[in-house]
Structures are given as structure tokens and as C-alpha cells.
Protein backbone atom coordinates (compact mmCIF):
# COMPACT_ATOMS: atom_id res chain seq x y z
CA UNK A 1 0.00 0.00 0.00
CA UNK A 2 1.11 3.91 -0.83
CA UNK A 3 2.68 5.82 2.12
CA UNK A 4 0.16 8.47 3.50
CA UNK A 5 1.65 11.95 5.09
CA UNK A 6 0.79 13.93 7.80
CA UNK A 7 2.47 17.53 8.85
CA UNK A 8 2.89 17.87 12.05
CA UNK A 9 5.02 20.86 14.21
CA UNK A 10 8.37 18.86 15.39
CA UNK A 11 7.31 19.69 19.04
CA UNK A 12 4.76 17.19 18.81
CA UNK A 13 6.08 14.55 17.06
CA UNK A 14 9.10 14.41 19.45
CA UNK A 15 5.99 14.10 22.61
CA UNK A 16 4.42 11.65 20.73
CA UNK A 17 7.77 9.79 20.40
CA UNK A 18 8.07 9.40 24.04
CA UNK A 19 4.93 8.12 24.22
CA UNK A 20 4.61 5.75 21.79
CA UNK A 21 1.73 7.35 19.91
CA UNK A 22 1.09 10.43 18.28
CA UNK A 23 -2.76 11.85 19.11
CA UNK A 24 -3.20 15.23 17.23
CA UNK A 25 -5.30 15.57 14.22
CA UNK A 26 -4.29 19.04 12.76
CA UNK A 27 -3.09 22.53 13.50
CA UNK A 28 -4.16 23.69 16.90
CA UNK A 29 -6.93 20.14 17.11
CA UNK A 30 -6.64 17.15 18.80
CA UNK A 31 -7.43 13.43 17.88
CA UNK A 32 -10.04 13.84 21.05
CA UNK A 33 -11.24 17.15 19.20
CA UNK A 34 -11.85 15.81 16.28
CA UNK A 35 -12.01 12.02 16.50
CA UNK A 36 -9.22 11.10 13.51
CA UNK A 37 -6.10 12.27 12.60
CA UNK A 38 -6.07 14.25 9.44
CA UNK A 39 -3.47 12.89 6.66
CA UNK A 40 -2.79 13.15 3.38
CA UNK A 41 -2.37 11.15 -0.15
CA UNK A 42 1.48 12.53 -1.67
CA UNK A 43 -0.21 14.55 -4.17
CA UNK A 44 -2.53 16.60 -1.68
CA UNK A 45 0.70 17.24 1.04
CA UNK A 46 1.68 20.62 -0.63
CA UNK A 47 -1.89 22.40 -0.97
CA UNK A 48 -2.58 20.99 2.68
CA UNK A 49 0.59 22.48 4.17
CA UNK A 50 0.15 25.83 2.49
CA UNK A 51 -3.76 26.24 3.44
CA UNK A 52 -3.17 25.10 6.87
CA UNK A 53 0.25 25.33 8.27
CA UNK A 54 1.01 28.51 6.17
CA UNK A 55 3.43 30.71 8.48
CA UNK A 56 4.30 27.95 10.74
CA UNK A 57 7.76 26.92 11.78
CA UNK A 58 9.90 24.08 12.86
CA UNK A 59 7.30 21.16 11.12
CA UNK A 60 7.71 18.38 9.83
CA UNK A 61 5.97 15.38 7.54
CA UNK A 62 5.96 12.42 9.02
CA UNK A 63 5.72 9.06 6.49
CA UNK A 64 2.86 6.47 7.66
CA UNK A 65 2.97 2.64 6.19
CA UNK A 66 -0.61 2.51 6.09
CA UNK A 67 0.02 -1.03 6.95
CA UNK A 68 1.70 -0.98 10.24
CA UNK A 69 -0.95 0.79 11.91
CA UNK A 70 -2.92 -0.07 14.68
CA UNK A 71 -5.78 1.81 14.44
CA UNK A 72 -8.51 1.88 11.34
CA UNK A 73 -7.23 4.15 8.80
CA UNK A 74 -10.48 5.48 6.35
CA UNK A 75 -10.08 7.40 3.08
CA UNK A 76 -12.93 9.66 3.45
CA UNK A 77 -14.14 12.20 0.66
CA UNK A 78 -13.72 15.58 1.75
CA UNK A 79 -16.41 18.67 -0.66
CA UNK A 80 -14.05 20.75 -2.78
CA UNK A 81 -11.44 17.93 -3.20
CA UNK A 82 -11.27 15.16 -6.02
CA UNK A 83 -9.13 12.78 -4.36
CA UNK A 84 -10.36 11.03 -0.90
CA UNK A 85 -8.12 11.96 2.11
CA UNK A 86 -7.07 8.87 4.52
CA UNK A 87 -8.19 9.54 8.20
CA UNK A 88 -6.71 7.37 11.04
CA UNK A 89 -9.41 6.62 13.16
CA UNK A 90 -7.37 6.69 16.89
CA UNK A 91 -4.17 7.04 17.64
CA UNK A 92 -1.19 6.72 15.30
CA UNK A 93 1.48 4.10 16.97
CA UNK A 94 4.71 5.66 15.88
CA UNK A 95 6.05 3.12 14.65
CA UNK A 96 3.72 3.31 11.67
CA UNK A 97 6.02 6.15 10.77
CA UNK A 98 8.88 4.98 8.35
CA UNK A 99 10.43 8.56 7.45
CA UNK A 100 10.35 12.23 9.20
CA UNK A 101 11.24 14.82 7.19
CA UNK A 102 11.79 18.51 7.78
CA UNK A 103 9.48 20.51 6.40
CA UNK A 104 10.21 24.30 5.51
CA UNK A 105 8.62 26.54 3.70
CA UNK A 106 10.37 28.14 0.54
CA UNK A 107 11.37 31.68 -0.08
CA UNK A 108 8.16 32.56 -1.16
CA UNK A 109 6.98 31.40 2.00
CA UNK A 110 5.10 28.15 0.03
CA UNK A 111 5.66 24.38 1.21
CA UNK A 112 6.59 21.81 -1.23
CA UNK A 113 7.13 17.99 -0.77
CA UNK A 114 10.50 17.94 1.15
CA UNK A 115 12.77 15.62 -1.73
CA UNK A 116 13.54 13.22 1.16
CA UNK A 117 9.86 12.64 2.13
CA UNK A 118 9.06 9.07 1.81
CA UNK A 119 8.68 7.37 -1.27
């Protein structure tokens, strides 16, 4: 199965490290918040990261093997967007994550898949 991405500030990810699993969905929102985690098919990681993480620092994408997770991943349609986005329906064991890559914004200020991020 395809890798699926999810951007998340470093800050977390090293937390959720130290705990074993990684429990927030989005910017600013929680897995409790919300009740999945929101990721992201390769081809939608750009116009996510520029509509929602636009000014933020110090993130990164994190690289999920769909098949080593734990909890019930969904691809779930989402108006405005052709493409289905996968949803991870509890927490996301990290190691489900096979890659972290920095992710910084260009010097137009726009994110674009980091070269190293995943295959």
C-alpha cells in the first residue's frame, strides 16, 4: 500500500515519540477534538501544508505505512477535493512512521514535498 503523510510541528512529534503514539489531528486540534487524525495522499501534502500550516515553523511530515498501523485508517471524501483523504481513526502508533522529514517553507513562504519525504 502507498505511504500516507501527515504535517505535524516537530514539538509534537518528538511528545508523541516518548509516548509511543502520536494523538493530534491538525493545527491547533486534537485526535479527542476531532475524533481522527487528518493525513494526506502525496499529491494533496503541498496544498494541505500551504492552506493550513502557512506561516508555521519548525514542522515536519511524518511518512505512515498505512500497513503498520494499529488503528482503522479510512479514506474519506472531503467537498471541494477530487481525491479522498485517509483519516486514522485513533491514535497513530509511531512506529507506523517509516520517514520524518523537515518541512520548511520556501522563499516565497510556500511548502513543497521535502525531496527526502518518503517514497
Amino acid at each position: 500500500m502507498a505511504l500516507i503523510y501527515h504535517v505535524s510541528l516537530a514539538s509534537d512529534w518528538n511528545q508523541a515519540r516518548g509516548a509511543g503514539e502520536y494523538r493530534v489531528s491538525t493545527r491547533d486540534r486534537t485526535l479527542d477534538d476531532v475524533g481522527f487524525i487528518h493525513c494526506s495522499q502525496r499529491s494533496q501534502v503541498e496544498a494541505v501544508a500551504n492552506a493550513v500550516y502557512k506561516g508555521a515553523e519548525d514542522l515536519v511530515l511524518l511518512s505512515i505505512d498505512p500497513d503498520r498501523l494499529q488503528s482503522e485508517i479510512r479514506y474519506d471524501h472531503v467537498d471541494g477535493w477530487k481525491d479522498p483523504f485517509p483519516h486514522i481513526y485513533g491514535p497513530l502508533n509511531t512506529d507506523a512512521v517509516v520517514d520524518v522529514s523537515p518541512l520548511r517553507p520556501g522563499p516565497d513562504g510556500r511548502f513543497s514535498f521535502p525531496p527526502t519525504g518518503g517514497a
